[in-house]
Protein backbone atom coordinates (compact mmCIF):
# COMPACT_ATOMS: atom_id res chain seq x y z
CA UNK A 1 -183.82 27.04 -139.82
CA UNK A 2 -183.60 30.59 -137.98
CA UNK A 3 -181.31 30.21 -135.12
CA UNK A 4 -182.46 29.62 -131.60
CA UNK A 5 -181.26 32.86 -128.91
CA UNK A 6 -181.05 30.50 -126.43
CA UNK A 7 -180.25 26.14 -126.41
CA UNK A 8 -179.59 24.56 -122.93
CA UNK A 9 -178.87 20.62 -122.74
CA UNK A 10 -179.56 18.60 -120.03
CA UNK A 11 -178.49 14.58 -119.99
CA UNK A 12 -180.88 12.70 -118.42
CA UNK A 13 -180.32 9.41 -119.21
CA UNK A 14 -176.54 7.99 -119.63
CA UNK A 15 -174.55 4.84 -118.74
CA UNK A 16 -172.09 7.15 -115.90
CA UNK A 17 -173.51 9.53 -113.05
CA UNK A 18 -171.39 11.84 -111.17
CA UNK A 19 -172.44 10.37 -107.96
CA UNK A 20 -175.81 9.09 -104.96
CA UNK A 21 -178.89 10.57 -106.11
CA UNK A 22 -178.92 9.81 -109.93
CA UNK A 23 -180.30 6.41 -111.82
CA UNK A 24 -177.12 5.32 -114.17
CA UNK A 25 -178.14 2.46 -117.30
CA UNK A 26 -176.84 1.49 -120.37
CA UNK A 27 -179.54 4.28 -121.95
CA UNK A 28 -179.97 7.91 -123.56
CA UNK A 29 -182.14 10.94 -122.96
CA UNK A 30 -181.43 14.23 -123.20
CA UNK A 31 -183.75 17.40 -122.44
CA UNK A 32 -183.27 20.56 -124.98
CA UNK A 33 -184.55 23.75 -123.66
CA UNK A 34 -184.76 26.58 -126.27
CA UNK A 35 -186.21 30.08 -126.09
CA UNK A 36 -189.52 28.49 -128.15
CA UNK A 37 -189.74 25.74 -125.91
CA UNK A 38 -188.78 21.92 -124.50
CA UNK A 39 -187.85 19.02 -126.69
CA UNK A 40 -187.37 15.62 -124.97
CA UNK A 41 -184.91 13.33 -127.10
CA UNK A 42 -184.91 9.67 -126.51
CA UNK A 43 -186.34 8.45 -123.00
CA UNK A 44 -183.83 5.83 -121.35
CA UNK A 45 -183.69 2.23 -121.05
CA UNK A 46 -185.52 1.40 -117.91
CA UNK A 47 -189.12 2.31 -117.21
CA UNK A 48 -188.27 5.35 -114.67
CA UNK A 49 -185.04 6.77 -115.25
CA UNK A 50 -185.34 9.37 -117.39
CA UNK A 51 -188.45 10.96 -114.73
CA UNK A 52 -186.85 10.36 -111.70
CA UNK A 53 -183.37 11.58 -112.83
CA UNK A 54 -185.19 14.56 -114.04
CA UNK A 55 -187.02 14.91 -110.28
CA UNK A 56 -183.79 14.80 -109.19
CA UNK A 57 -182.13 17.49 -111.29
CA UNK A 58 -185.00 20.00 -110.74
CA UNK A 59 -185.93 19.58 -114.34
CA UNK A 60 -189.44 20.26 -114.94
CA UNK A 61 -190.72 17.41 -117.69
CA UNK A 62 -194.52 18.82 -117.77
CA UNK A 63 -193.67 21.82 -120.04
CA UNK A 64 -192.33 19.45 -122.48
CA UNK A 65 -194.13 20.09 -125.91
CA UNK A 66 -192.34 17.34 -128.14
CA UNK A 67 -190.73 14.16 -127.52
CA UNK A 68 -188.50 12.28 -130.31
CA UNK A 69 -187.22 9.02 -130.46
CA UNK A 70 -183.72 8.54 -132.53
CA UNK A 71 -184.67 5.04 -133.03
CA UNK A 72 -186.59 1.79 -132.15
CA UNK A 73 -183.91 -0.14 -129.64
CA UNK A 74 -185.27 -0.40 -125.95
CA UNK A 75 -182.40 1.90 -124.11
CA UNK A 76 -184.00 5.04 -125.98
CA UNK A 77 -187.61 3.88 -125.67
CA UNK A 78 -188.06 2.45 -122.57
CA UNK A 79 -188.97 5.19 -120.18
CA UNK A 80 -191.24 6.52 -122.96
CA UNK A 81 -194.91 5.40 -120.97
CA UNK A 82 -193.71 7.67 -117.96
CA UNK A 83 -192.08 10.20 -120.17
CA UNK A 84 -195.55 10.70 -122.14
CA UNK A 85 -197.11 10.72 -118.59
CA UNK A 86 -195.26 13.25 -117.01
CA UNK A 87 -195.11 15.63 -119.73
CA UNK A 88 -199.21 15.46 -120.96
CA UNK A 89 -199.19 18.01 -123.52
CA UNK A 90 -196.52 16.82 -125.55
CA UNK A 91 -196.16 15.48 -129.49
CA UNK A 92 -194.87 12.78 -129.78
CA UNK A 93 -192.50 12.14 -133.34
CA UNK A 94 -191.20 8.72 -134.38
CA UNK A 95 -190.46 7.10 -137.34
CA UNK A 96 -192.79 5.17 -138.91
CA UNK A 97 -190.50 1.87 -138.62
CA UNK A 98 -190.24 3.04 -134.72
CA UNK A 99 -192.39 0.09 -133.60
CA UNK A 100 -190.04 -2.91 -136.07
CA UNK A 101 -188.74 -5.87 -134.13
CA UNK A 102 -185.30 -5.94 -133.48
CA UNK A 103 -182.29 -7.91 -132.77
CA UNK A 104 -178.82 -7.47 -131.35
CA UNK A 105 -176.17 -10.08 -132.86
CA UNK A 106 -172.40 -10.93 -130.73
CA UNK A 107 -170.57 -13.44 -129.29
CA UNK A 108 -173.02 -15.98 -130.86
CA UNK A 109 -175.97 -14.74 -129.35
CA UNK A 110 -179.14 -13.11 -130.46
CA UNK A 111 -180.89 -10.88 -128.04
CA UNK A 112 -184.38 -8.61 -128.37
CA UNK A 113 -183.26 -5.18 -128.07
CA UNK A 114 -186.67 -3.54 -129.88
CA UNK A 115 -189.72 -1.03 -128.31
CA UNK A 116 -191.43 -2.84 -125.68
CA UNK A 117 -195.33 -3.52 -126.13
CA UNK A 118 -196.32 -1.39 -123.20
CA UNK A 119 -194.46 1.46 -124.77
CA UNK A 120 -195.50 1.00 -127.90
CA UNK A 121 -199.17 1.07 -126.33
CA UNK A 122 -198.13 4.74 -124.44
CA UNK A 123 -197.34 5.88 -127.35
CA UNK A 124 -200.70 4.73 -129.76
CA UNK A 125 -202.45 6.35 -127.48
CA UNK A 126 -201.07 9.42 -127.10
CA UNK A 127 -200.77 9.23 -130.94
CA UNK A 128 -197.88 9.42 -132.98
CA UNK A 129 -196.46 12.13 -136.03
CA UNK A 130 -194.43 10.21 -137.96
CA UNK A 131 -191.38 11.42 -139.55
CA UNK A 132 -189.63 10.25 -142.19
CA UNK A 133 -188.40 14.02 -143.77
CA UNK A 134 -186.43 16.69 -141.89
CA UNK A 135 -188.67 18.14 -140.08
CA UNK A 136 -188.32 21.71 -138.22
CA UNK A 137 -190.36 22.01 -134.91
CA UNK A 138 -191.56 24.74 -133.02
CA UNK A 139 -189.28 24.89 -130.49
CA UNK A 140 -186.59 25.78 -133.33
CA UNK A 141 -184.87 22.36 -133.50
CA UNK A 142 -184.96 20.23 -136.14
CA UNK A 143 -185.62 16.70 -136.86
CA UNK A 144 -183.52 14.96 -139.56
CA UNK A 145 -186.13 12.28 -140.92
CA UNK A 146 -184.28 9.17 -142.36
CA UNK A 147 -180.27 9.54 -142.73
CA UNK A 148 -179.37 8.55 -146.23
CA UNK A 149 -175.99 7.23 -147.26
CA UNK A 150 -173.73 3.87 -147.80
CA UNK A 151 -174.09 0.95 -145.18
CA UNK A 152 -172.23 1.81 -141.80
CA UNK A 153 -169.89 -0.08 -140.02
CA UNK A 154 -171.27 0.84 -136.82
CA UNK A 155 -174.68 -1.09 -138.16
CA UNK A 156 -172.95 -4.35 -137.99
CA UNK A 157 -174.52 -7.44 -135.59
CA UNK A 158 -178.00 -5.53 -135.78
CA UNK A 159 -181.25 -7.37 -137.53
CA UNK A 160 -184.20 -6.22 -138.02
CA UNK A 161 -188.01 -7.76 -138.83
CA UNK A 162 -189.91 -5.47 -141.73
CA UNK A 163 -193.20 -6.88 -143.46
CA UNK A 164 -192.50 -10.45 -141.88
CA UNK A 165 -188.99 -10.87 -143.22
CA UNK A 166 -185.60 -10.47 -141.34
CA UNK A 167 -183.26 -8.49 -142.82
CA UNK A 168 -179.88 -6.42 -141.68
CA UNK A 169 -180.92 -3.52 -139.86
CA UNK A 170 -180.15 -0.48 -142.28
CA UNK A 171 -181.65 1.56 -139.34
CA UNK A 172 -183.81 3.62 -141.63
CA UNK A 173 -185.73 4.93 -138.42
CA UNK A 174 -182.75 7.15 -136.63
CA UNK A 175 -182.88 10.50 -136.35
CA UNK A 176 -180.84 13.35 -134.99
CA UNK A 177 -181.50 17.15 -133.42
CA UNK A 178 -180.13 19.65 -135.10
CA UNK A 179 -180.05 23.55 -133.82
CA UNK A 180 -178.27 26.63 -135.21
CA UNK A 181 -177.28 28.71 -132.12
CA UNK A 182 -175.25 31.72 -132.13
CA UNK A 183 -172.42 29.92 -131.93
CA UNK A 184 -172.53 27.63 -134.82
CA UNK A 185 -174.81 24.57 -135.55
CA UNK A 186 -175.30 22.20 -133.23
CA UNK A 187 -175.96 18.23 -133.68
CA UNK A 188 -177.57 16.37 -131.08
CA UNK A 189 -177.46 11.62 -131.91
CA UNK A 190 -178.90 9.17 -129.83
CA UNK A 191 -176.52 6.44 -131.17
CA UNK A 192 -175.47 7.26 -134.38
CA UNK A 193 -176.51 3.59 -136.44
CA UNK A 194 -176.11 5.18 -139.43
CA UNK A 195 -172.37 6.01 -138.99
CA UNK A 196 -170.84 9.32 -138.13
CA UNK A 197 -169.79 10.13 -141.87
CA UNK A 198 -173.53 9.75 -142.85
CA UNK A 199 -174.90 11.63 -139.86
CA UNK A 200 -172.72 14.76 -140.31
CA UNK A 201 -172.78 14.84 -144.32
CA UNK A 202 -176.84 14.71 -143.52
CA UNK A 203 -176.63 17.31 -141.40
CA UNK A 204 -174.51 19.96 -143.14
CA UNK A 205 -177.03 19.53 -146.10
CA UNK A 206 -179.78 20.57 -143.70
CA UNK A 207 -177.80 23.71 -142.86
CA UNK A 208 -177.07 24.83 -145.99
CA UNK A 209 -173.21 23.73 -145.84
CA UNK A 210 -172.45 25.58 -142.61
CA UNK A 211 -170.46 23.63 -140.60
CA UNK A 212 -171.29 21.11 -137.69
CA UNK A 213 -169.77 23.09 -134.58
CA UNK A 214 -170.61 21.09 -132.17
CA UNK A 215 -171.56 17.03 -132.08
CA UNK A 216 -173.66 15.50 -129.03
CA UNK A 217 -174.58 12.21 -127.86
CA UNK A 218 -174.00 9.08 -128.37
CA UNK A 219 -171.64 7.98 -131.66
CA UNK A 220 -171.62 4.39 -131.79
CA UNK A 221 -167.80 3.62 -131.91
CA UNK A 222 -166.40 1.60 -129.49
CA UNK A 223 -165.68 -1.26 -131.66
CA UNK A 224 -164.69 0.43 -134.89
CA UNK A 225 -161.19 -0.61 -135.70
CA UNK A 226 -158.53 2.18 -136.44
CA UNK A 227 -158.93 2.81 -140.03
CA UNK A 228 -162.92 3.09 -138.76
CA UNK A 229 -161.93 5.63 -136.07
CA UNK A 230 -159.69 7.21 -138.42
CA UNK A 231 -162.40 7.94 -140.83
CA UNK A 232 -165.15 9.45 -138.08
CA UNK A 233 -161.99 11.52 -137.25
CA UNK A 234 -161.44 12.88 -140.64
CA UNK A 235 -165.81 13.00 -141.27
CA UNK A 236 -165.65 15.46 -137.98
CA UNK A 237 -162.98 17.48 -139.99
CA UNK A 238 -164.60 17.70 -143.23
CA UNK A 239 -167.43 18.79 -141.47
CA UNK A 240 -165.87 21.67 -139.80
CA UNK A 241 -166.88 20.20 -136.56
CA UNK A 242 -164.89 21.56 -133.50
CA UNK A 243 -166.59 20.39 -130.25
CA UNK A 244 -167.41 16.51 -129.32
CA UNK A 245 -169.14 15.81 -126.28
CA UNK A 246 -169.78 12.03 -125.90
CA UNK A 247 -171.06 9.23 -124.17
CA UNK A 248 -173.46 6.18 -124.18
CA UNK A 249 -172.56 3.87 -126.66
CA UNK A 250 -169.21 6.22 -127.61
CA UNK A 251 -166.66 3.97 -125.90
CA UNK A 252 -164.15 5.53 -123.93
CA UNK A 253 -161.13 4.21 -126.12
CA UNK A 254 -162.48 6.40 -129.01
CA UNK A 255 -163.24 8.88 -126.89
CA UNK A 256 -159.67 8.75 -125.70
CA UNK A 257 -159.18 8.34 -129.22
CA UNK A 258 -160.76 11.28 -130.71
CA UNK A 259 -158.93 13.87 -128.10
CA UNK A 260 -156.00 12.97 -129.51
CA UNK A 261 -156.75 15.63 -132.06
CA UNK A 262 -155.52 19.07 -131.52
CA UNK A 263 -158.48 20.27 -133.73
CA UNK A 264 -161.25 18.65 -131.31
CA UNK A 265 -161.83 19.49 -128.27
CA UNK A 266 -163.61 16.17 -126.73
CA UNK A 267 -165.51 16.54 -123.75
CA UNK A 268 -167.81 13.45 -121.71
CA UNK A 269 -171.40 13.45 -120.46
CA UNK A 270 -173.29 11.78 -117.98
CA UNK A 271 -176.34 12.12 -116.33
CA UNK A 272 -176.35 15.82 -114.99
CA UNK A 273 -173.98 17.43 -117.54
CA UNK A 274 -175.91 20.88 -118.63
CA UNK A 275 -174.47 23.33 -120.98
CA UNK A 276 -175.90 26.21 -123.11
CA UNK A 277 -175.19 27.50 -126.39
């Protein structure tokens, strides 16, 4: 993975806006512009989010040459028919599980939380690489294919339907970004199932042991209990990681919780926040 002159970041989708103007929802996207080209991640909750908030921004979605989806749960996937519409050129890269029905567990309820048909019919149609190995596109990002590792705590409450039978969802289809930019590697996570520990151990393999600078997105720990938080704490250590930028499904306690650290410097997103690398 050669190193990209140039990454810009754009948040197009996220549960907080800065103000009128802007769609907020309980949903993820995030635009990655590189000197090779545009990668859409994820594509927001609600049908039209994710292309009017980038109408709004001044972000241009028809140059787009690849769209990826972390996972199957609605809030990534659910602007992906006008996503795939506004941007007609692009691939689009899933995993092959992308598509599995899926359930949300708490408080005694169960609630559908997987793809939506229409979607899932945008997305036939345009036709579909599958990923299930890292993957490096042509915009210089890479794709991490399945995340390997020990059960999560952050995968708790979550079911999932494979080959007719209902089973624990292992998440098996989430994926991350991951970029080496002149200033160190970046990670980009749409919610981060598979646990942060997992995600960055995954990802330092796929750079050759160089360390995680800087971690995007959403993390998936806002109801991990300390010795949890304590853990992604020390897996952002281990992994040399010195830069967290969060949001989504992050919680703001951890959040509040992971600046406590003099050796992170923990930032928030929302829908607007740009930065290059």
């Amino acid at each position: 993975m050669a190193p990209v002159d140039r990454l810009k970041v754009t948040l197009l989708v996220d549960n907080e806006t800065p103000g009128e103007g802007l769609v907020g929802e309980h949903g993820f996207s995030a635009i990655l512009e590189t000197d090779r080209g545009t990668v859409l991640f994820d594509a927001g909750a609600s049908s039209d989010a994710a292309v009017r908030n980038a109408a709004a921004l001044g972000v241009d979605l028809a140059p787009v040459g690849a769209i990826a989806l972390s996972h199957g749960h609605y809030d990534h996937t659910g602007g992906l028919a006008a996503v795939l519409e506004a941007a007609p050129e692009a691939v689009l890269y899933v995993h092959p599980q992308i598509a599995a029905k899926r359930w949300g567990h708490r408080l005694g309820f169960k609630k559908s939380i997987g793809m939506s048909g229409d979607n899932l019919k945008a997305a036939e149609a345009r036709g579909m690489k599958r990923v299930t190995e890292p993957l490096l596109l042509p915009q210089g990002v890479m794709l991490s294919g399945s995340i390997p590792g020990p059960p999560s705590p952050t995968e708790k409450n979550f079911t999932v339907e494979i080959d007719g039978e209902r089973a624990p969802d292992r998440f098996v289809d989430e994926m991350f970004v991951l970029a080496e930019t002149r200033a160190g590697v970046f990670l980009l996570t749409g919610c981060c199932h598979r646990g942060l520990a997992n995600t960055l151990n995954h990802a330092q393999r796929l750079a050759g042991g160089k360390p995680i600078t800087t971690v995007v997105g959403g993390l998936h720990l806002a109801r991990l209990s300390k010795a949890e938080l304590d853990a992604s704490v020390a897996a952002l250590q281990s992994a040399g990681s010195t830069e967290v930028i969060a949001g989504h499904c992050t919680g703001k306690r951890a959040i509040a919780y992971l600046a406590q650290y003099a050796s992170l410097h923990v930032d928030t997103f929302h829908v607007g926040f740009t930065r290059e690398w």
